[in-house]
Protein backbone atom coordinates (compact mmCIF):
# COMPACT_ATOMS: atom_id res chain seq x y z
CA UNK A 1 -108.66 -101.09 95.90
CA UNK A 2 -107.20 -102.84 92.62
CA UNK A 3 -104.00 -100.88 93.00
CA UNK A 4 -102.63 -102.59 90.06
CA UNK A 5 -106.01 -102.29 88.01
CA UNK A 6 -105.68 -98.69 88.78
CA UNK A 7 -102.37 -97.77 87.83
CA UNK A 8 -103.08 -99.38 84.61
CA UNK A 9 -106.52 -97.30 84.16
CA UNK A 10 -103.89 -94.39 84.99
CA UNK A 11 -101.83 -95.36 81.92
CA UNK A 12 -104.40 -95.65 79.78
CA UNK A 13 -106.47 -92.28 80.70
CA UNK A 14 -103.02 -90.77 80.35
CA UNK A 15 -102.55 -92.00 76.69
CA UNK A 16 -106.18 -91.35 75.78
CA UNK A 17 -107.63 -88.06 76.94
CA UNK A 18 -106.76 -84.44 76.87
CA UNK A 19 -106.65 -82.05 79.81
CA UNK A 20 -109.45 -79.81 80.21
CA UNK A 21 -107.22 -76.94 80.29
CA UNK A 22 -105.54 -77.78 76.69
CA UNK A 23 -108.84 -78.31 75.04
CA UNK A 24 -109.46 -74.85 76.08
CA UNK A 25 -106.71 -73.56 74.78
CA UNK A 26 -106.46 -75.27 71.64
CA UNK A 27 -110.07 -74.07 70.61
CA UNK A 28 -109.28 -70.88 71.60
CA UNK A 29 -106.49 -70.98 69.30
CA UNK A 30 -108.75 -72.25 66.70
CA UNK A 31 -111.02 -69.19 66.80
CA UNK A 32 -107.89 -66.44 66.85
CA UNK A 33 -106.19 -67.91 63.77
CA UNK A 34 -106.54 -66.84 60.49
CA UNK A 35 -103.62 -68.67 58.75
CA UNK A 36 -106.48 -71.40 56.72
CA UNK A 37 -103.44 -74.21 56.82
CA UNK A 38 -103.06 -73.22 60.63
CA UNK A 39 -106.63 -73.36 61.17
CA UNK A 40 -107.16 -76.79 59.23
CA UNK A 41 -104.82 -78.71 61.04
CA UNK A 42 -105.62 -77.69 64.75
CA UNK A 43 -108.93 -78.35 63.86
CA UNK A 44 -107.33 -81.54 62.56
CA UNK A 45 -105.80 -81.84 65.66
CA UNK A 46 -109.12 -81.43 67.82
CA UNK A 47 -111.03 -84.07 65.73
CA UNK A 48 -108.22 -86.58 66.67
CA UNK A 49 -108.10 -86.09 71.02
CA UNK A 50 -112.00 -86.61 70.27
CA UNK A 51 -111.59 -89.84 68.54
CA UNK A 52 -109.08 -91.12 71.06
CA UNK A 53 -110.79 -89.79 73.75
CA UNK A 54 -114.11 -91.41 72.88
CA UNK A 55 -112.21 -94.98 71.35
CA UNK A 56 -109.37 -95.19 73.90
CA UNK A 57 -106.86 -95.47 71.13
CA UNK A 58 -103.54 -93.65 72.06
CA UNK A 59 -103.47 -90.11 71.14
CA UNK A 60 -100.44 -91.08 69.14
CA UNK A 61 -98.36 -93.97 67.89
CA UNK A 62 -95.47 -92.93 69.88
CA UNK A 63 -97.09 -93.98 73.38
CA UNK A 64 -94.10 -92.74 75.31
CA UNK A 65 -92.17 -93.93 78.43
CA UNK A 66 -93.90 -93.98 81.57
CA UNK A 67 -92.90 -90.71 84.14
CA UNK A 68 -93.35 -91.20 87.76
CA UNK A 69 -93.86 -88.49 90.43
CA UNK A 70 -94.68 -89.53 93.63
CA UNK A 71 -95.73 -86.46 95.70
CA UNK A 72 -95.97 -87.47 99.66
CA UNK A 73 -97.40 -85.81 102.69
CA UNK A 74 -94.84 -86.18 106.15
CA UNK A 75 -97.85 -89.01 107.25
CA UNK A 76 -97.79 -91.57 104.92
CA UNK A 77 -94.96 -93.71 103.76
CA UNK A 78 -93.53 -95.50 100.68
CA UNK A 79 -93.12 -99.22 101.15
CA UNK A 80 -90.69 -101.30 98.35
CA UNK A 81 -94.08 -102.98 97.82
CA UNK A 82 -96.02 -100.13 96.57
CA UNK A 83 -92.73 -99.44 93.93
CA UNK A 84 -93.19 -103.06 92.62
CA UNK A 85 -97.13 -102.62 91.97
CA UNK A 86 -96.40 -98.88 89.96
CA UNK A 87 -93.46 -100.88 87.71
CA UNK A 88 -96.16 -103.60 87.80
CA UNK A 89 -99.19 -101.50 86.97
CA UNK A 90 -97.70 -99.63 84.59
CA UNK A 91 -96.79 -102.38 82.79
CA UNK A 92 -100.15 -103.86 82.69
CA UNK A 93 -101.26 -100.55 81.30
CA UNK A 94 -99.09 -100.33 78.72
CA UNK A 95 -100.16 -103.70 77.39
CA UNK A 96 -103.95 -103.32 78.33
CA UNK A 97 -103.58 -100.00 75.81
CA UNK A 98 -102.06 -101.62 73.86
CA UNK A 99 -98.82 -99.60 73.36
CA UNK A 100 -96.74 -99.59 70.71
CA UNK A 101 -93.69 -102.33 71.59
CA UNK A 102 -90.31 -100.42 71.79
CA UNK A 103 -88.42 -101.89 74.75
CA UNK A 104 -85.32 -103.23 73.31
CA UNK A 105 -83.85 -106.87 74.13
CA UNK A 106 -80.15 -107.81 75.20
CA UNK A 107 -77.15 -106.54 77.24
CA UNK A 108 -76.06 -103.18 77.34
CA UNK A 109 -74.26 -103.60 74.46
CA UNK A 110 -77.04 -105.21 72.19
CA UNK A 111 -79.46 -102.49 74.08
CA UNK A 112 -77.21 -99.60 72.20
CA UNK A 113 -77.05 -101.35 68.92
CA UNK A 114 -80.43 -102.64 68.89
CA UNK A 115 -78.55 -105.61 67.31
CA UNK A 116 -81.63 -108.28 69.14
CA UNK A 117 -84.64 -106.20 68.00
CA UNK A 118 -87.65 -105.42 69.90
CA UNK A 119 -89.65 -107.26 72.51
CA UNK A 120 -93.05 -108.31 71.87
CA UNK A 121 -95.18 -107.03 74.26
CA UNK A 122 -95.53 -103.36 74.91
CA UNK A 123 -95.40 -103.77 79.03
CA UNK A 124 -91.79 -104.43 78.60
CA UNK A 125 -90.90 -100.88 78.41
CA UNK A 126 -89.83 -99.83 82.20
CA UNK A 127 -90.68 -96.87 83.56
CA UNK A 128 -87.61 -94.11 84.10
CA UNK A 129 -86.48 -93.46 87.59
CA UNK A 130 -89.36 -92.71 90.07
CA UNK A 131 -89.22 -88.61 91.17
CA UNK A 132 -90.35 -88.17 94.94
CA UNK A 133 -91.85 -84.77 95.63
CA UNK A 134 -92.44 -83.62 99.55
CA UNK A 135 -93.57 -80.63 100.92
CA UNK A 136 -90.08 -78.90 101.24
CA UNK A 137 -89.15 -78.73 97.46
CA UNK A 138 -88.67 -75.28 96.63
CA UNK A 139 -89.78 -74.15 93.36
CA UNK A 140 -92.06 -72.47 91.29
CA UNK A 141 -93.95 -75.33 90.93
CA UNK A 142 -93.65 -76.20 94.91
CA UNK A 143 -97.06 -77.41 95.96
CA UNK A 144 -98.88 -77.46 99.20
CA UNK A 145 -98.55 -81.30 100.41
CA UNK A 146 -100.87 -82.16 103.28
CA UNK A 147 -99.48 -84.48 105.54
CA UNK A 148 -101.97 -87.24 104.10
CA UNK A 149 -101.15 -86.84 100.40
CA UNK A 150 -99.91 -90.12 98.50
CA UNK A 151 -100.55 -89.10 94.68
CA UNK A 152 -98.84 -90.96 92.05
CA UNK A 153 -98.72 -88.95 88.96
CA UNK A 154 -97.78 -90.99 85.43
CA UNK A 155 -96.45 -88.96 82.42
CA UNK A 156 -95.91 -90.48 78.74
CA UNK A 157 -92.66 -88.97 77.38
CA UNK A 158 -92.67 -89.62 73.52
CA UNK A 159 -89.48 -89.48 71.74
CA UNK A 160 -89.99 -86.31 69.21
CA UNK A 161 -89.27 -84.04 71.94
CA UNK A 162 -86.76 -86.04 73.58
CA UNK A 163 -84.42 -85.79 70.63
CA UNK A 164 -85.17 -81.93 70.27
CA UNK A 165 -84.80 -81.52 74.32
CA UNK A 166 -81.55 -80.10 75.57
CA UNK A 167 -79.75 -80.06 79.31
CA UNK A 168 -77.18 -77.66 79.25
CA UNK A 169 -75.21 -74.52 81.73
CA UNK A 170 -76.29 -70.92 80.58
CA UNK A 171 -73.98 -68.52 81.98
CA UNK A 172 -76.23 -66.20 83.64
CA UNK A 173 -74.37 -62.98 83.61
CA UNK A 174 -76.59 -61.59 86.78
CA UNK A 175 -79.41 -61.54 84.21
CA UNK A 176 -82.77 -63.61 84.38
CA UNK A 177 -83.25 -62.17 81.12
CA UNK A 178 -79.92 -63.73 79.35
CA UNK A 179 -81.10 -67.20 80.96
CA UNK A 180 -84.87 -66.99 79.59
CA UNK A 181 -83.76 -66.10 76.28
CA UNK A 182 -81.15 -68.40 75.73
CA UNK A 183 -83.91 -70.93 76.91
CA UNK A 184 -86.39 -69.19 74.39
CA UNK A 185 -83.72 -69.66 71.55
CA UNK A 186 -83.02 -73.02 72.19
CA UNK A 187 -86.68 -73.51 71.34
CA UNK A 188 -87.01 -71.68 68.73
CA UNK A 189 -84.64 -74.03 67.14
CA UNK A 190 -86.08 -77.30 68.30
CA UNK A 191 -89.86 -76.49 67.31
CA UNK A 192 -88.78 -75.61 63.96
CA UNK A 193 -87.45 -79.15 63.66
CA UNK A 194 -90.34 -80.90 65.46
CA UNK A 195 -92.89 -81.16 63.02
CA UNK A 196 -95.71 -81.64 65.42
CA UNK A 197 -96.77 -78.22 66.84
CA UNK A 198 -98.42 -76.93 67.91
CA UNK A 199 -96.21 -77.43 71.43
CA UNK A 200 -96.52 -76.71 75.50
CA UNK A 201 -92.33 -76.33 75.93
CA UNK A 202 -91.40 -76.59 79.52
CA UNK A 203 -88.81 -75.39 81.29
CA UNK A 204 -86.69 -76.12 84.22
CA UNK A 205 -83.70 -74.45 85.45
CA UNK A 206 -81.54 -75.88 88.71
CA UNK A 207 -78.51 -76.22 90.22
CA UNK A 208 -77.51 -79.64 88.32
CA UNK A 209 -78.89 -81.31 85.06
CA UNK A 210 -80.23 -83.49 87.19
CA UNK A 211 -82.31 -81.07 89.43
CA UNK A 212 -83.35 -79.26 86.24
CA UNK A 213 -84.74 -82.13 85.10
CA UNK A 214 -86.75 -82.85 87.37
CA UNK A 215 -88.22 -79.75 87.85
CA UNK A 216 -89.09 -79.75 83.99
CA UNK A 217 -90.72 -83.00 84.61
CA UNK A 218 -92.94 -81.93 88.26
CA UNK A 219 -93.65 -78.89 85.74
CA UNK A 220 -95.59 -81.03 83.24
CA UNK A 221 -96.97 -82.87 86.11
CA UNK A 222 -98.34 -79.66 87.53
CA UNK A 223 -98.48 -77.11 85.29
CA UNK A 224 -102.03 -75.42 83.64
CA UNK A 225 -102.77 -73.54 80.47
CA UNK A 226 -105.62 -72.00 82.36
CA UNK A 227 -103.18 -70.49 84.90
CA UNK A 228 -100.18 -68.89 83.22
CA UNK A 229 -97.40 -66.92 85.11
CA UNK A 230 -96.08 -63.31 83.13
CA UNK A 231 -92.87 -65.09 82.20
CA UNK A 232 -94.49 -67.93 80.65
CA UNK A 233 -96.66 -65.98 78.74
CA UNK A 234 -93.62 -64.06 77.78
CA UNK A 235 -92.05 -67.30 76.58
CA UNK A 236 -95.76 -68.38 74.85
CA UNK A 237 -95.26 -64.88 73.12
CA UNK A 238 -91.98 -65.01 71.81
CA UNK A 239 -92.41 -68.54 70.82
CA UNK A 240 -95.31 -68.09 68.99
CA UNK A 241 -93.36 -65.21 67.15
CA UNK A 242 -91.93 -67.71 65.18
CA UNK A 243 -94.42 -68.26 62.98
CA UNK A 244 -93.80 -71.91 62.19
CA UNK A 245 -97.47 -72.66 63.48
CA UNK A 246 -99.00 -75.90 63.86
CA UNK A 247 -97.10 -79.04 61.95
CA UNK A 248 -94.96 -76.44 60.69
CA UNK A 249 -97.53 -74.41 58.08
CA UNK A 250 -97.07 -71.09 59.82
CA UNK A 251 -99.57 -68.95 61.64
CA UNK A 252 -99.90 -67.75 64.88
CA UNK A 253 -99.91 -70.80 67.01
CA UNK A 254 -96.39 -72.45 67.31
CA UNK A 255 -97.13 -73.36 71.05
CA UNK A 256 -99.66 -73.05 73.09
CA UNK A 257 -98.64 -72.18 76.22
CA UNK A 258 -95.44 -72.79 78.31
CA UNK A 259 -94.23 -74.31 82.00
CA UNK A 260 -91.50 -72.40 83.51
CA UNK A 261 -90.11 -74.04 86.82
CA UNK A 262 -87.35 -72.19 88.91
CA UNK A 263 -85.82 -74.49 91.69
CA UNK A 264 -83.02 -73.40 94.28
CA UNK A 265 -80.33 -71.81 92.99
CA UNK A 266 -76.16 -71.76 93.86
CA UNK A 267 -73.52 -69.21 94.08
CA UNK A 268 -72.01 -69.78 90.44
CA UNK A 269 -71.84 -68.07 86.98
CA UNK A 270 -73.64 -70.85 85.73
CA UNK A 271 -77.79 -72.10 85.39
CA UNK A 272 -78.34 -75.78 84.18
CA UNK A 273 -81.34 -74.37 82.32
CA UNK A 274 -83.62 -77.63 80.78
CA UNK A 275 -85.99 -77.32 78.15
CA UNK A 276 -88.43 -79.49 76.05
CA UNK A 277 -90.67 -78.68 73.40
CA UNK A 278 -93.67 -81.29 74.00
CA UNK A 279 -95.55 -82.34 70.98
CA UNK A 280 -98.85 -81.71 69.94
CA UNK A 281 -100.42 -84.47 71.96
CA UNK A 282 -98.45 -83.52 75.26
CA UNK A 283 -98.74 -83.60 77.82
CA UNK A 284 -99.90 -86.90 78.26
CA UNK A 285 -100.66 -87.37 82.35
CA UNK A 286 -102.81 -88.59 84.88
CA UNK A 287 -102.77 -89.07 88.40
CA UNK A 288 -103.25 -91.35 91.19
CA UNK A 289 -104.60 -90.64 94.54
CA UNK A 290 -104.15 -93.17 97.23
């Protein structure tokens, strides 16, 4: 095994090609609309995960930051070695795409202003901090980790619904329902300002931002359109409420489905509740198994 080739095939399957289950969805949203704008640009939308899909062109121009969860049975082990070849891999990826260049160069300083412009070549861009995920994480999302497992799953985050996302405390007031719909709210707000619906929002809610976080992110890594709990349909309901619709021309189909992830919980007044309203071409992932 060409661990490096294969990361990099990784990155590029995960920039290129929609999920089975989203397809589905999306062209079943296609056939229950009956706003014509609505209609026209999902079917818009369609045409273009067929022409990346069949090109291997990225599904957008914003090719995202490389996500990495690394979900581990109690056998198998994580050397510093295999760490170097994902940073490694993905980089080759990224430039084998090509990706769009948009790691910054300098020192922290320069890095903030942007003062030194843009590197060159798109591999530059590093990955975010690698997630590990093991059979005792607790969560909606928790899966069932033989003790063989070593999957590495990559996600493209693009920056649309990074600048709508929001990490912040919800005081709970002993009510799931408060928390879900200040969550739902939240949204509401960001997809009205993201201009590229329709979305899959996803959810997280933990003990810390941090933990939140994460569980947003293993949420995306996991989650399934074609298996939908009742509160994320809930959310999928109210969202679609709205009626901002796809790129914002109204209609029924504002998102089209949701990941909800509930983690452990503390003795406090307070839920870090994290949400993010993924763009029309999320989520963008693939996954490893070694």
């Amino acid at each position: 095994m060409d661990i490096l080739e294969d990361i990099s095939k990784s990155i590029i399957k995960a920039s290129t090609t929609l999920s089975c289950d989203k397809y589905n969805s999306l062209k079943k949203a296609i056939d229950m609309e009956d706003n014509e704008n609505a209609k026209w640009a999902l079917t818009q939308i369609l045409e273009n995960y067929k022409v990346a899909e069949k090109t291997k062109f990225p599904l957008c121009d914003d090719t995202g930051i490389a996500h990495v969860i690394i979900e581990i049975g109690s056998e198998r082990e994580i050397s510093g070695e295999l760490l170097n070849q994902i940073h490694e891999g993905i980089a080759l990826g990224l430039n084998n795409l090509p990706a769009r260049p948009m790691a910054v160069k300098g020192n922290e300083i320069e890095r903030i202003e942007q003062s030194q412009g843009l590197y060159d070549e798109p591999g530059m861009l590093r990955p975010a901090s690698i997630l590990i995920d093991s059979a005792n994480d607790e969560s909606t999302y928790m899966r069932d980790i033989s003790p063989d497992t070593l999957n590495i799953h990559f996600l493209l985050e693009g920056g649309g619904p990074e600048i709508r996302a929001k990490t912040f405390r919800v005081y709970h007031k002993r009510s799931f329902e408060n928390v879900i719909d200040t969550a739902c709210g939240w949204l509401e707000e960001s997809l009205g300002m993201l201009g590229c619906t329709p979305s899959i929002p996803a959810i997280g809610i933990g003990r810390t931002h941090f933990e939140a976080t994460s569980l947003l992110l293993k949420s995306i890594a996991y989650g399934s359109l074609d298996n939908q709990s009742e509160h994320e349909k809930y959310i999928t309901d109210r969202l679609n409420q709205s009626g901002i619709g796809p790129l914002g021309l109204g209609g029924k189909t504002t998102v089209l489905g949701t990941y909800l992830n509930i983690g452990n919980q503390r003795a406090s007044g307070v839920r870090i509740v994290s949400v993010r309203p993924s763009c029309f071409v999320e989520p963008r992932v693939a996954m490893l198994k070694l």
